[in-house]
N, C-alpha and C. Protein backbone atom coordinates (compact mmCIF):
# COMPACT_ATOMS: atom_id res chain seq x y z
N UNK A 1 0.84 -1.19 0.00
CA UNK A 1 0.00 0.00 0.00
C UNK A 1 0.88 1.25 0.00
N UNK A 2 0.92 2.05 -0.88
CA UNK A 2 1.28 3.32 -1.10
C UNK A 2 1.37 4.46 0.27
N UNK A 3 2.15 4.92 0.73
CA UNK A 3 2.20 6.00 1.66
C UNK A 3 1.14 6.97 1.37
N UNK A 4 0.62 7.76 2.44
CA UNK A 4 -0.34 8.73 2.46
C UNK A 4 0.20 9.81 2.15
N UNK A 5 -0.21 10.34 1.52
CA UNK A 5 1.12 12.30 1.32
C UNK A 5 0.37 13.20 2.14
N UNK A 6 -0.88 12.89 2.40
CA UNK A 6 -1.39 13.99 2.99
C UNK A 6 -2.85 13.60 3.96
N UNK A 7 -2.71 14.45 4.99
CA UNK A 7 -4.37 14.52 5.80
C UNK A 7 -4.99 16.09 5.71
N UNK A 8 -4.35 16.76 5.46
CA UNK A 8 -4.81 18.33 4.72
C UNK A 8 -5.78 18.20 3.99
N UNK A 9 -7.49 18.30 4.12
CA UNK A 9 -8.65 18.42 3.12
C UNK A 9 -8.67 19.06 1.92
N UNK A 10 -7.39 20.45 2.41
CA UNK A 10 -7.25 20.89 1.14
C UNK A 10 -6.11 20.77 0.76
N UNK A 11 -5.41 19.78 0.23
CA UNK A 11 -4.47 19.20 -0.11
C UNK A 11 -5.31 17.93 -1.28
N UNK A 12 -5.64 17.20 -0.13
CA UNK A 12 -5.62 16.29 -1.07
C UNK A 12 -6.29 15.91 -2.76
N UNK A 13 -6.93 17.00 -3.11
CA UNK A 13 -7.58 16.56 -4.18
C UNK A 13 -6.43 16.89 -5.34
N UNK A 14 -5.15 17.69 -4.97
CA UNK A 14 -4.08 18.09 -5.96
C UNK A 14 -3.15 17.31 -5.54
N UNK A 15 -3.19 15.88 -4.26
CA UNK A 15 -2.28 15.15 -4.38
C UNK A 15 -1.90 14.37 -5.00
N UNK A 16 -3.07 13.79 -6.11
CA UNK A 16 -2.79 12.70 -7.08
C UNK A 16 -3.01 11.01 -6.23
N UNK A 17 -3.15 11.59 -4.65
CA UNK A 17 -3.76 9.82 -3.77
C UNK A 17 -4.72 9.45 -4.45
N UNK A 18 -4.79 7.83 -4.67
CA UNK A 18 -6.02 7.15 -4.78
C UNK A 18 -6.87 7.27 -3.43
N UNK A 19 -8.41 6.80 -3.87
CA UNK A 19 -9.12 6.69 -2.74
C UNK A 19 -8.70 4.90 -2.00
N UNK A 20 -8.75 4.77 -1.00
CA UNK A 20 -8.53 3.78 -0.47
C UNK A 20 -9.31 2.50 -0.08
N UNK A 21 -9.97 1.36 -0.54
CA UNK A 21 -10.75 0.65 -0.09
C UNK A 21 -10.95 -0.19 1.39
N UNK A 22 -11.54 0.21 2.25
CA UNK A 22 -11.48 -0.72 3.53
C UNK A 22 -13.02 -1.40 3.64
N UNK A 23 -13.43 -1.66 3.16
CA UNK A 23 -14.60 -2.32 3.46
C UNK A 23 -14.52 -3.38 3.82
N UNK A 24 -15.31 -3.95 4.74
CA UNK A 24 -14.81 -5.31 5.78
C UNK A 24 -13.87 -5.69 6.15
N UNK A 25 -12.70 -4.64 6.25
CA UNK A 25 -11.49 -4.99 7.04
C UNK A 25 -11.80 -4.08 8.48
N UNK A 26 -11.25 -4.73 9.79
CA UNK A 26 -11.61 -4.69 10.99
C UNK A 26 -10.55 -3.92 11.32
N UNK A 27 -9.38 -3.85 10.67
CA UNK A 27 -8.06 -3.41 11.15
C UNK A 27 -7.61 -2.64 10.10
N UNK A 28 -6.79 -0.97 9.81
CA UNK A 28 -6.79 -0.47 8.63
C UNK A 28 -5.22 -0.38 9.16
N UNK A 29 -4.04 -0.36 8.61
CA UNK A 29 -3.07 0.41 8.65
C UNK A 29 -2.54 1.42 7.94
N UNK A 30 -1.79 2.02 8.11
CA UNK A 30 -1.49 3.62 7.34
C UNK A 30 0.03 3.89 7.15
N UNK A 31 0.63 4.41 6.70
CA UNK A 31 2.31 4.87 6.71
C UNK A 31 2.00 6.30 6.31
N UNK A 32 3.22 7.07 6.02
CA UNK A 32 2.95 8.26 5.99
C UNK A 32 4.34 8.59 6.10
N UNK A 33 4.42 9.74 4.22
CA UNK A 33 5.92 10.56 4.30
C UNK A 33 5.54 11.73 4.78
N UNK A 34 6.61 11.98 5.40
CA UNK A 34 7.10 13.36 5.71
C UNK A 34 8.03 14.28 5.34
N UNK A 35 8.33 15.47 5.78
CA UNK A 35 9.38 16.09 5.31
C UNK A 35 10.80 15.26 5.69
N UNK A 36 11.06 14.66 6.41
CA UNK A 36 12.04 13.84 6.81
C UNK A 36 12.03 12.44 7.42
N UNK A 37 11.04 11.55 7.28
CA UNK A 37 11.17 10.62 7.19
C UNK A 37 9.81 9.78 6.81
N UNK A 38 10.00 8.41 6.93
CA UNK A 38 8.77 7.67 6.21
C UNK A 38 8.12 6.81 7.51
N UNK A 39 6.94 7.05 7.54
CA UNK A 39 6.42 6.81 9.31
C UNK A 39 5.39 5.45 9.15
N UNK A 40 5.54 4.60 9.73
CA UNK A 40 4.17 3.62 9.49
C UNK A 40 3.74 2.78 11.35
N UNK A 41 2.84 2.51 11.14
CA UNK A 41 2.42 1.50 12.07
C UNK A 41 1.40 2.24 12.84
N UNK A 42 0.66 3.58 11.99
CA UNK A 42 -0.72 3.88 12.40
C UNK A 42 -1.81 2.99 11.84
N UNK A 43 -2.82 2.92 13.15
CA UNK A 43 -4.57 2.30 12.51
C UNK A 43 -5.24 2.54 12.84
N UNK A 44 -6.48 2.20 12.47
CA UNK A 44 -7.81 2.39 12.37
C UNK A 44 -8.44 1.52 12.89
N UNK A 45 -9.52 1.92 13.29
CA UNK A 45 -10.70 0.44 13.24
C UNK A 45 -11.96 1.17 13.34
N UNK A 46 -13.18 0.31 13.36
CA UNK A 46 -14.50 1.64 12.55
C UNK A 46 -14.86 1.31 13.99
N UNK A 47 -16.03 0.48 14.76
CA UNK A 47 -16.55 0.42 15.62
C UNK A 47 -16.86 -0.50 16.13
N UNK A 48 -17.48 -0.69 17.79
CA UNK A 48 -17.57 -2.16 18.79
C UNK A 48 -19.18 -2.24 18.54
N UNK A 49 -19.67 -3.25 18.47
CA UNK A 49 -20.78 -3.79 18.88
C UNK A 49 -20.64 -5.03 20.14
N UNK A 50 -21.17 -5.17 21.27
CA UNK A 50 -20.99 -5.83 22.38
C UNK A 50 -19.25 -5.72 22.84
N UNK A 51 -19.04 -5.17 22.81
CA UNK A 51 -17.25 -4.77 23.03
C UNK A 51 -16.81 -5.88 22.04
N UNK A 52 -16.94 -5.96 20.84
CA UNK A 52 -16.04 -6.49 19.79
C UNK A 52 -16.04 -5.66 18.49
N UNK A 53 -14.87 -5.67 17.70
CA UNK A 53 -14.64 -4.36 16.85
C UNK A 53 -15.27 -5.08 15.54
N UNK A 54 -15.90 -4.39 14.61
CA UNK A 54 -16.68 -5.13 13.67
C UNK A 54 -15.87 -4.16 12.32
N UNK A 55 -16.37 -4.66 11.48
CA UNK A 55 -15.12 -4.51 10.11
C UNK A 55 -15.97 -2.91 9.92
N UNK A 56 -15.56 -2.19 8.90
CA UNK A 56 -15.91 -1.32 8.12
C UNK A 56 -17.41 -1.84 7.04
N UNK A 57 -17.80 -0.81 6.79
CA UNK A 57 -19.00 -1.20 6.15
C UNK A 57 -18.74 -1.21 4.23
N UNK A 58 -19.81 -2.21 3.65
CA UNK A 58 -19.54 -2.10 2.21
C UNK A 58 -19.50 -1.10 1.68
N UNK A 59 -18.53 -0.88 0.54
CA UNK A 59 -18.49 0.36 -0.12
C UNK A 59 -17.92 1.94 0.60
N UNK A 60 -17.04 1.47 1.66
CA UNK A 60 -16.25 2.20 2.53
C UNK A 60 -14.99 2.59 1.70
N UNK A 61 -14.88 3.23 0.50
CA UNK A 61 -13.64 3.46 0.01
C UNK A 61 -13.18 5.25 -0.30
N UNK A 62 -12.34 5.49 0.07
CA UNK A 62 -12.32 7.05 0.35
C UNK A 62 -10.96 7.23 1.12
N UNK A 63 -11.22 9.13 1.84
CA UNK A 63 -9.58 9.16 2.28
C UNK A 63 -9.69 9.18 3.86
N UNK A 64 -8.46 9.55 4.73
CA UNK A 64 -8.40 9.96 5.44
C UNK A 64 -8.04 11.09 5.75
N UNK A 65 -8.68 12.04 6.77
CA UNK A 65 -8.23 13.03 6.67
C UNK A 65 -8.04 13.43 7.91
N UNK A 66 -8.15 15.14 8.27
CA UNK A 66 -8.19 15.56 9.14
C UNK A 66 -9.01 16.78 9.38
N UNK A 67 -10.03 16.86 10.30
CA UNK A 67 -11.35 17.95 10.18
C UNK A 67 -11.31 19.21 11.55
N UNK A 68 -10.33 20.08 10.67
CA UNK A 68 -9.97 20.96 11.71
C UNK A 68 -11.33 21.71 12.69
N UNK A 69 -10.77 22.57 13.94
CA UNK A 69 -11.81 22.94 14.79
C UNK A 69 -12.66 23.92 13.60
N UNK A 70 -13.89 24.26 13.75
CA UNK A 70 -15.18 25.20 12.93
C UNK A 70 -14.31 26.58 13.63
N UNK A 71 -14.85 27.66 12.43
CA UNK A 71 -14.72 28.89 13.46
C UNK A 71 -15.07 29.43 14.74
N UNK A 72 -14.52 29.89 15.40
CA UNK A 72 -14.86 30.42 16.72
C UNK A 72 -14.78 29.29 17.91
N UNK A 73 -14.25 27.90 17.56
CA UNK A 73 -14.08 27.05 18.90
C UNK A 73 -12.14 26.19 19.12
N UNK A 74 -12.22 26.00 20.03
CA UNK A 74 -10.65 26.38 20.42
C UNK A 74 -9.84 25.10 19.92
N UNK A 75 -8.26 25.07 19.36
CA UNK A 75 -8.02 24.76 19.05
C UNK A 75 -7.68 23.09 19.16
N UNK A 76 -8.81 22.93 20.49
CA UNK A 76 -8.44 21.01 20.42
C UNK A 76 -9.65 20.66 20.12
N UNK A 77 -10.23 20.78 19.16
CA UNK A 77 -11.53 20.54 18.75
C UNK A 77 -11.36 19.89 17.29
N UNK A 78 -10.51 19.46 17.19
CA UNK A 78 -10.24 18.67 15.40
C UNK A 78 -10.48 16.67 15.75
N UNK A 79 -10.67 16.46 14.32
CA UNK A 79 -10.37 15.13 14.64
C UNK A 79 -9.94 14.72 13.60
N UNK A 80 -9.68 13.17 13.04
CA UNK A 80 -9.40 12.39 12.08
C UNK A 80 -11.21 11.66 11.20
N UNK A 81 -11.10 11.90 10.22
CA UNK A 81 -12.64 11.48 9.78
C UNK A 81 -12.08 10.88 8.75
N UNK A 82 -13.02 10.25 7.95
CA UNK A 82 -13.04 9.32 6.77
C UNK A 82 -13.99 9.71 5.50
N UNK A 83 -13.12 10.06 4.58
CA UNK A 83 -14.22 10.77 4.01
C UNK A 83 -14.86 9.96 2.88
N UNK A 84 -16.02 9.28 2.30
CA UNK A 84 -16.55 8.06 1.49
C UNK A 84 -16.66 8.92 0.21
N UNK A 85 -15.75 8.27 -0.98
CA UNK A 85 -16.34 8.87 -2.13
C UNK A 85 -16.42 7.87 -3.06
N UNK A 86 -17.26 8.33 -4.31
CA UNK A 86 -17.70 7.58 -4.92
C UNK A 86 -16.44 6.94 -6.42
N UNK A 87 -15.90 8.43 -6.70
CA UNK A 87 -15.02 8.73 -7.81
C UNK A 87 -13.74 7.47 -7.49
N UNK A 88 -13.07 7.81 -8.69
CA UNK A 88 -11.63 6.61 -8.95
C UNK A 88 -10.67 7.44 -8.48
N UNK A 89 -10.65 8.96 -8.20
CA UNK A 89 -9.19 9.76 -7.67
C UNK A 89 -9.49 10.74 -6.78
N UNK A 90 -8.43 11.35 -7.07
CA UNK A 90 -8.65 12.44 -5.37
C UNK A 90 -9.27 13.42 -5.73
N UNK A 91 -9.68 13.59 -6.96
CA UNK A 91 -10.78 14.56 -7.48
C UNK A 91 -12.24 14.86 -6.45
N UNK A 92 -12.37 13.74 -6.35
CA UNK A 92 -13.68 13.34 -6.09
C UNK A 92 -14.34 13.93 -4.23
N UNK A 93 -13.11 13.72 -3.51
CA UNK A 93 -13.11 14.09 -1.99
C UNK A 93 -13.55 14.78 -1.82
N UNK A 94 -14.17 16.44 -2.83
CA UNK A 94 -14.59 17.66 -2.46
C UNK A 94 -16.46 17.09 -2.61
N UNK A 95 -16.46 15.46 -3.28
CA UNK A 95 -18.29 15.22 -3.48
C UNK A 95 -18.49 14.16 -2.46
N UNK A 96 -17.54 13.68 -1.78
CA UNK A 96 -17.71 12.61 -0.69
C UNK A 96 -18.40 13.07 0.15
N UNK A 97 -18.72 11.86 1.27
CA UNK A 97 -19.45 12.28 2.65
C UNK A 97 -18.73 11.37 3.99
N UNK A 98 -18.74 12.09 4.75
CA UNK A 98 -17.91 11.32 6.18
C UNK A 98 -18.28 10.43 6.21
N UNK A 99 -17.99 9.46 6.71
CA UNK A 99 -18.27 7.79 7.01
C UNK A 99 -19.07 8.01 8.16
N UNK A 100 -20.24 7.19 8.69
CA UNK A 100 -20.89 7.46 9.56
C UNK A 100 -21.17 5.77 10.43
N UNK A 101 -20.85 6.11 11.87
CA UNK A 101 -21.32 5.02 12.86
C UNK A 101 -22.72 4.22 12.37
N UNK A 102 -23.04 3.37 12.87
CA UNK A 102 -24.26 2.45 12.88
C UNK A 102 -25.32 3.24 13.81
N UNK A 103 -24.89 4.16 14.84
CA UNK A 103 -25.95 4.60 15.44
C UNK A 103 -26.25 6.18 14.59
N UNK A 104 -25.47 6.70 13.63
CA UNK A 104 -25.98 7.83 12.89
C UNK A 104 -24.98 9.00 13.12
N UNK A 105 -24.06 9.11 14.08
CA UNK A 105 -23.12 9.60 14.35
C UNK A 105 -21.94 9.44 13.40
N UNK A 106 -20.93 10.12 13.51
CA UNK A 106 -19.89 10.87 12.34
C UNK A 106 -18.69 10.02 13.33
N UNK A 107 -18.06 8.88 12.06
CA UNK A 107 -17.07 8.14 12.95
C UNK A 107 -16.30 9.34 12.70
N UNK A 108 -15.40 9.40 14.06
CA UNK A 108 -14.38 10.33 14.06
C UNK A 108 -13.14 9.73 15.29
N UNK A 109 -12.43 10.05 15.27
CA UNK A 109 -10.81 10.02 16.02
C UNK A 109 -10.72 11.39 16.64
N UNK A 110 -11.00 11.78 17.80
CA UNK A 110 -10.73 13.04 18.46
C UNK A 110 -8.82 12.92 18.69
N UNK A 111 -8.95 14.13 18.33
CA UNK A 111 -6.97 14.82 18.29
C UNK A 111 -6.61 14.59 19.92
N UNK A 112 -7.51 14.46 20.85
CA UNK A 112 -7.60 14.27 22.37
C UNK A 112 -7.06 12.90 22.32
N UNK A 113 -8.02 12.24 21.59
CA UNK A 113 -7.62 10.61 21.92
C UNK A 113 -5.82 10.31 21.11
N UNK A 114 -5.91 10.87 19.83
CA UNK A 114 -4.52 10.93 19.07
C UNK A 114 -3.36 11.01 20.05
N UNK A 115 -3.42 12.38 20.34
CA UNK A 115 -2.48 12.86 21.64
C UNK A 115 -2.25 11.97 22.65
N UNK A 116 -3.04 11.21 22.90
CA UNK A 116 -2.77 10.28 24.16
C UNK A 116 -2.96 8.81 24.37
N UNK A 117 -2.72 8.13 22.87
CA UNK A 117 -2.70 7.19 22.45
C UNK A 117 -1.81 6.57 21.78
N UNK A 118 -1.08 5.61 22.34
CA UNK A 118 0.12 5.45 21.68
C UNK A 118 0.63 4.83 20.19
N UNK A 119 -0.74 4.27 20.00
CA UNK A 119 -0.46 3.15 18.13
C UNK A 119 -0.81 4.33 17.77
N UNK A 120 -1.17 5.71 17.99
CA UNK A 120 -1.66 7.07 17.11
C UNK A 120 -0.35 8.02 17.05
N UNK A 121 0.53 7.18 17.53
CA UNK A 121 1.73 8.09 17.55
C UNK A 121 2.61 9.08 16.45
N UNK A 122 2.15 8.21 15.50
CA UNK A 122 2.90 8.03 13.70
C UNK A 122 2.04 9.42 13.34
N UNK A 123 0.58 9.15 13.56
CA UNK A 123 -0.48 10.03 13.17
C UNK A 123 -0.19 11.67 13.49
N UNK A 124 -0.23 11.62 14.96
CA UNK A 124 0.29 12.50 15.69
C UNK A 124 1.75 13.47 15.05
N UNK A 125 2.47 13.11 14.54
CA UNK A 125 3.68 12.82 13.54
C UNK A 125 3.65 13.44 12.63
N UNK A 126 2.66 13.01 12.06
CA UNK A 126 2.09 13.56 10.42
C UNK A 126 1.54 14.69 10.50
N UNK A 127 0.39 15.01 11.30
CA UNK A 127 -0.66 16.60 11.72
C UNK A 127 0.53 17.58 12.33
N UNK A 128 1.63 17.14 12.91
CA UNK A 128 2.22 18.11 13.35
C UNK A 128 3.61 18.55 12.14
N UNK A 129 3.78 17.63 11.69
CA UNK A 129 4.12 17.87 10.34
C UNK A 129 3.89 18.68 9.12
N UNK A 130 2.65 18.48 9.14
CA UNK A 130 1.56 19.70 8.07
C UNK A 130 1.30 20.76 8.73
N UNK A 131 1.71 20.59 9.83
CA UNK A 131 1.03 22.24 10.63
C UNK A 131 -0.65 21.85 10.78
N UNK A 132 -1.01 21.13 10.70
CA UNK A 132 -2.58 21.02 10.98
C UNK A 132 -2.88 20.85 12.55
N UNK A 133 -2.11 20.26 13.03
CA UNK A 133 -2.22 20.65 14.84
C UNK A 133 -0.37 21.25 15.28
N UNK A 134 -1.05 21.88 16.01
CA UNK A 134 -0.43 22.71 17.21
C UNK A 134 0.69 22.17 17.98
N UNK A 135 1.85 22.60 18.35
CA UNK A 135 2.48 22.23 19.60
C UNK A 135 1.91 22.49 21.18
N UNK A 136 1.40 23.59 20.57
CA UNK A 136 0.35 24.05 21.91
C UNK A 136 -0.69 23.52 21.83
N UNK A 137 -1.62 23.41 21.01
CA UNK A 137 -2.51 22.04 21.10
C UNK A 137 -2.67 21.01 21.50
N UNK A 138 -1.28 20.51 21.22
CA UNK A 138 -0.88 19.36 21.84
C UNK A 138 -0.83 18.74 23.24
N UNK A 139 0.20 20.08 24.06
CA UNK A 139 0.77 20.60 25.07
C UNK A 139 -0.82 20.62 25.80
N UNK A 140 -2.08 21.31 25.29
CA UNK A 140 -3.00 21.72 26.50
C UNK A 140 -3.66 20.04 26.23
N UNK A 141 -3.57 19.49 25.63
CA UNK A 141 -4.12 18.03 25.42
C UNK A 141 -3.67 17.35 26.20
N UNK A 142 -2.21 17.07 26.86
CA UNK A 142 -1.60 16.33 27.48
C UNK A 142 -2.08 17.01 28.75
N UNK A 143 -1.99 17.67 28.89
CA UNK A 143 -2.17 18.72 30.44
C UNK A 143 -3.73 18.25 30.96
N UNK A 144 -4.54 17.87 30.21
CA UNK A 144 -6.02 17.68 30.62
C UNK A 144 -6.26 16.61 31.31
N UNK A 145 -7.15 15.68 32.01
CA UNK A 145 -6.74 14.19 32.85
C UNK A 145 -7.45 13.55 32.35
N UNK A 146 -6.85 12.32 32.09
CA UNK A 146 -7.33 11.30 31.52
C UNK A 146 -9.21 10.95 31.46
N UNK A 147 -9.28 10.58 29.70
CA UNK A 147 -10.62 10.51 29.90
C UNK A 147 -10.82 9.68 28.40
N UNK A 148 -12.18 8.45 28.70
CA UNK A 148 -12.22 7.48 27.57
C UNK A 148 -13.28 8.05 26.38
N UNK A 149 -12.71 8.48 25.34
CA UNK A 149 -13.60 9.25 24.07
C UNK A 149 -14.13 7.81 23.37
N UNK A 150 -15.53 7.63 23.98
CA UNK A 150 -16.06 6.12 23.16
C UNK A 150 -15.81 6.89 21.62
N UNK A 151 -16.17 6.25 20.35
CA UNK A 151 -16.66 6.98 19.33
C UNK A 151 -17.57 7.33 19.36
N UNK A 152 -18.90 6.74 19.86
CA UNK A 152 -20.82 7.06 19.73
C UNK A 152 -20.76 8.28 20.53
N UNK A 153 -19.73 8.57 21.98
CA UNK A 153 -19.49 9.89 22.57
C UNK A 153 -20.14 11.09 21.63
N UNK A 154 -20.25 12.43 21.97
CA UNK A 154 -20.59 13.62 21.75
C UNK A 154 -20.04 14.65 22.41
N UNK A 155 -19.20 15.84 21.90
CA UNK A 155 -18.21 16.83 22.82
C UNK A 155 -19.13 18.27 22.57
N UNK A 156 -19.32 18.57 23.71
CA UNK A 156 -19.51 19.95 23.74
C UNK A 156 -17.96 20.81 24.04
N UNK A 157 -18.15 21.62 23.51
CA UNK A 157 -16.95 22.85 23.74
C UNK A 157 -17.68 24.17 24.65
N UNK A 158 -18.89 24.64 24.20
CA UNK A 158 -19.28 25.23 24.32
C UNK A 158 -20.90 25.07 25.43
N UNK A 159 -21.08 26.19 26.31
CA UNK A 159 -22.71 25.57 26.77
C UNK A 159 -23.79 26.03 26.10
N UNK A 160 -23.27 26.67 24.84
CA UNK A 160 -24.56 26.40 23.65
C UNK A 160 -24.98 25.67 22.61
N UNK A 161 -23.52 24.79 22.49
CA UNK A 161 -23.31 23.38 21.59
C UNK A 161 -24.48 23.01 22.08
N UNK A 162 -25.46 22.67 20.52
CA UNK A 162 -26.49 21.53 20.90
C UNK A 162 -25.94 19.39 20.44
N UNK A 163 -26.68 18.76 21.43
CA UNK A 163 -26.29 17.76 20.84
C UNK A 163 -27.73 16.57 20.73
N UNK A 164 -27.91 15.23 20.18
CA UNK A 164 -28.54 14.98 19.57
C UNK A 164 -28.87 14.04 20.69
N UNK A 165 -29.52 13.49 21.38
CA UNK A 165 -29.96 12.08 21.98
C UNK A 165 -30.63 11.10 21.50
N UNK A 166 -30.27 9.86 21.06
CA UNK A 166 -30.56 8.78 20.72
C UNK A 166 -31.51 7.83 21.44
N UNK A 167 -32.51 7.72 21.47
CA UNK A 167 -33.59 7.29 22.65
C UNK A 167 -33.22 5.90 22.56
N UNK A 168 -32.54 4.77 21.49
CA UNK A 168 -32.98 3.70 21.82
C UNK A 168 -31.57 2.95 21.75
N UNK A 169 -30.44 4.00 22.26
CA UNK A 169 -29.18 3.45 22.44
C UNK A 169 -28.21 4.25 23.75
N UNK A 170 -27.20 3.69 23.86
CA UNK A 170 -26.32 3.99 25.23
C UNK A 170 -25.26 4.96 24.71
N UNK A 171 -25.45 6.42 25.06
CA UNK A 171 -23.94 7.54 24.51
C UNK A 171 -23.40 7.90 25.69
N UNK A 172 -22.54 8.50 25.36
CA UNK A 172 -21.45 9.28 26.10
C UNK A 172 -21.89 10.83 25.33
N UNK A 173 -21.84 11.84 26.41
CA UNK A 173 -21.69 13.29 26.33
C UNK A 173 -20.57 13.59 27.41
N UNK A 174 -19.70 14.69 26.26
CA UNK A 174 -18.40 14.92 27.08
C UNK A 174 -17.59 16.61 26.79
N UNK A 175 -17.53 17.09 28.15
CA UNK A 175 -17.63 18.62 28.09
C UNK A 175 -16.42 18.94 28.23
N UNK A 176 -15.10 19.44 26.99
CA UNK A 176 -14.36 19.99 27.27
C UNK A 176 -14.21 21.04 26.87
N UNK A 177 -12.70 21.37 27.36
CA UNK A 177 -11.95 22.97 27.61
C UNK A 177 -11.03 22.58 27.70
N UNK A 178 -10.13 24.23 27.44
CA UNK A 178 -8.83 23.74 27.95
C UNK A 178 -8.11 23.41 29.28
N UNK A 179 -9.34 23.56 30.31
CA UNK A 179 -8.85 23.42 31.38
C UNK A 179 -9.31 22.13 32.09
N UNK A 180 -10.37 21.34 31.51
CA UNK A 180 -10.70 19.97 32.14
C UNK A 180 -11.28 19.18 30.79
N UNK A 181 -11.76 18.21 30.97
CA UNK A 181 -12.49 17.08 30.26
C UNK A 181 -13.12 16.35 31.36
N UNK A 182 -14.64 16.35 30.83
CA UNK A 182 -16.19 15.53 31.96
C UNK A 182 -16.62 14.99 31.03
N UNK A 183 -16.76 13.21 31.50
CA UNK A 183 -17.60 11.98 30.88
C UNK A 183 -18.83 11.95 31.42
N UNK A 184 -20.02 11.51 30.83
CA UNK A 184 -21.09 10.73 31.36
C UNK A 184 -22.05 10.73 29.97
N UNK A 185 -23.23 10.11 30.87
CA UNK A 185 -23.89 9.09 29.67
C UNK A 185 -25.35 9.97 30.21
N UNK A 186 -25.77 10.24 28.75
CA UNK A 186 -27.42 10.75 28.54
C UNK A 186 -28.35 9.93 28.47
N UNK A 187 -28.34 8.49 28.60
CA UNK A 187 -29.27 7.82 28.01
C UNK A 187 -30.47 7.39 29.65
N UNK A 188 -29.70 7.00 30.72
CA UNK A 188 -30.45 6.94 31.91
C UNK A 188 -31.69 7.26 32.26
N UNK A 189 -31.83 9.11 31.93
CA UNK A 189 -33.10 9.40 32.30
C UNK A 189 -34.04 8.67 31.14
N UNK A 190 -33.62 7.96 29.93
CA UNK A 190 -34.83 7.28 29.13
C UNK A 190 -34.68 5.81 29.69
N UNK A 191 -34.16 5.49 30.54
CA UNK A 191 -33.96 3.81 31.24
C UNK A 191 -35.46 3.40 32.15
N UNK A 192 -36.30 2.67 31.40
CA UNK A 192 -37.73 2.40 31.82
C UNK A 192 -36.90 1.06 33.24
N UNK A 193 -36.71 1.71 34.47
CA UNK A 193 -35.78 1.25 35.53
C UNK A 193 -37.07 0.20 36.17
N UNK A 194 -38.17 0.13 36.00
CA UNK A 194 -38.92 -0.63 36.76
C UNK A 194 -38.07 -2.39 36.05
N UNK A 195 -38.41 -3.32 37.53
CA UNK A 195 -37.37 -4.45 37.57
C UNK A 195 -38.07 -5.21 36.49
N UNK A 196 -38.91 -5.54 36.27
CA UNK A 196 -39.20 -6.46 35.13
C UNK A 196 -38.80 -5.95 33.85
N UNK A 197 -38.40 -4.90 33.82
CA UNK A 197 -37.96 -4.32 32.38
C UNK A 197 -36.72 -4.07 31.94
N UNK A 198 -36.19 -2.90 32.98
CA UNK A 198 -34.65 -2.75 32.43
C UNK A 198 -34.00 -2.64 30.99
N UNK A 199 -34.92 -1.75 30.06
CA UNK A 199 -34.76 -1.64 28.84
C UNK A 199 -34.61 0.22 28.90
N UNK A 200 -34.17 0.06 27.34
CA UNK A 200 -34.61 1.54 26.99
C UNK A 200 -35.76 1.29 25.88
N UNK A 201 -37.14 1.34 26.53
CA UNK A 201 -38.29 1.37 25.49
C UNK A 201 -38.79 1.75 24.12
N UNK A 202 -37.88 3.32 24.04
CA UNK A 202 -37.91 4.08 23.01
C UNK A 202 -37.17 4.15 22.29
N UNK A 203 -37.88 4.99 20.51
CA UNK A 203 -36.85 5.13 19.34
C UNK A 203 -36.96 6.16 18.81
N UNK A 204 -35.76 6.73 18.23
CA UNK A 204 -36.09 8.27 17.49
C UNK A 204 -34.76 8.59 18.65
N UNK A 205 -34.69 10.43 17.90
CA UNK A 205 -33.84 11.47 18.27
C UNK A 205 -34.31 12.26 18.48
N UNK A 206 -34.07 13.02 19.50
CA UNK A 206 -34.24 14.27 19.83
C UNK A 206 -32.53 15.03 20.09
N UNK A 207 -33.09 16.56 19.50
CA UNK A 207 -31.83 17.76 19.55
C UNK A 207 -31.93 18.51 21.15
N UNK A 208 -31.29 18.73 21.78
CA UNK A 208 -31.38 19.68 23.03
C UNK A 208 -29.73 20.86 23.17
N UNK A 209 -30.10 21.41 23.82
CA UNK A 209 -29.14 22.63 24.22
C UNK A 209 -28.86 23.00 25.69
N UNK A 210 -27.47 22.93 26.08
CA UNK A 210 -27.76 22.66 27.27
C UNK A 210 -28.19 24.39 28.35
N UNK A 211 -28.18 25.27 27.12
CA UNK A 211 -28.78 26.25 28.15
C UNK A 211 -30.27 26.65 27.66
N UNK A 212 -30.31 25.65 27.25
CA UNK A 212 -31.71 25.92 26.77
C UNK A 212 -32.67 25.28 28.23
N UNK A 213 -31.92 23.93 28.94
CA UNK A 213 -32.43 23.34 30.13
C UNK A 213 -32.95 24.11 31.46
């Protein structure tokens, strides 16, 4: 497999990369040149069902990239996404669409988890390479205390970030800054807790805001 030249969105459609096929592979690996050397032994994997990692879905062929923070939110707010296109070259990346979880969510790799993960090391490598993340980015990433970014998770930055609740599955909502990172799970108050049941009853989404509460 060919080295990656680039995770820059806007890069890659003048890199001349093919799109990449992973469909039903459980395990992706990556290499990656740099300005000074040739880096490999980054991966991937799409998502767990019952804590076991299940392959990529059909017709998963596209790039990898990197999806810097939106305007106006702080600079550890990027991640690694997958972008699905249909086309034979790198033309095509600007008509693709992110690869998306089984529960409807945007698989993504938070730069949080990168930073503090060690098979993401190579990765880590490469973004700081392109200038697409920060030394100081980095630096307030390491400084924050340890915390597990499921993928199905959801990050607020902000307390006007709205986020989506899934009535008939188990998430993580998780509130950072640069000065902390907070886990917990939204799904409880829909937990029909009477003992003969112990389900979550309901289906559908609902949007909320948390100062809207």
């Amino acid at each position: 497999m060919r080295p990656l030249h680039t995770l820059d969105p806007e890069k890659i459609s003048s890199s001349g990369q093919a799109p990449r096929n992973v469909s039903q592979l459980s395990h992706v690996s990556y290499s990656f040149l740099t300005r000074d050397a040739f880096l490999r032994g980054a991966s991937i994997r799409y998502a767990t069902q019952q804590r076991l990692y299940i392959p990529f879905p059909d017709n998963t062929r596209g790039f990898l990239y990197y999806k810097g923070p939106k305007p106006g939110y702080p600079d550890i707010a990027g991640s690694l996404r997958f972008r699905v296109v249909s086309g034979p070259n790198s033309n095509s990346f600007a008509n693709g669409v992110d690869l998306k979880l089984p529960t409807g969510g945007i698989w993504q790799i938070h730069i949080y988890t990168v930073v503090r993960t060690e098979r993401y090391a190579t990765l880590l490598l490469k973004l700081l390479d392109e200038g697409l993340v920060s030394l100081s980015a980095v630096e307030k990433l390491r400084s924050l205390p340890p915390a597990l970014l499921r993928g199905t998770g959801q990050i607020l930055y902000k307390l006007e970030d709205p986020f989506v609740i899934r009535l008939h599955c188990v998430e993580s909502l998780v509130c950072m800054t640069h000065e902390s990172v907070e886990v917990g799970q939204i799904m409880p108050m829909f937990l029909d807790t009477r003992q003969n049941i112990k389900m979550h009853p309901y289906e559908g989404m609902s949007s909320y805001r948390p100062s809207d509460c």
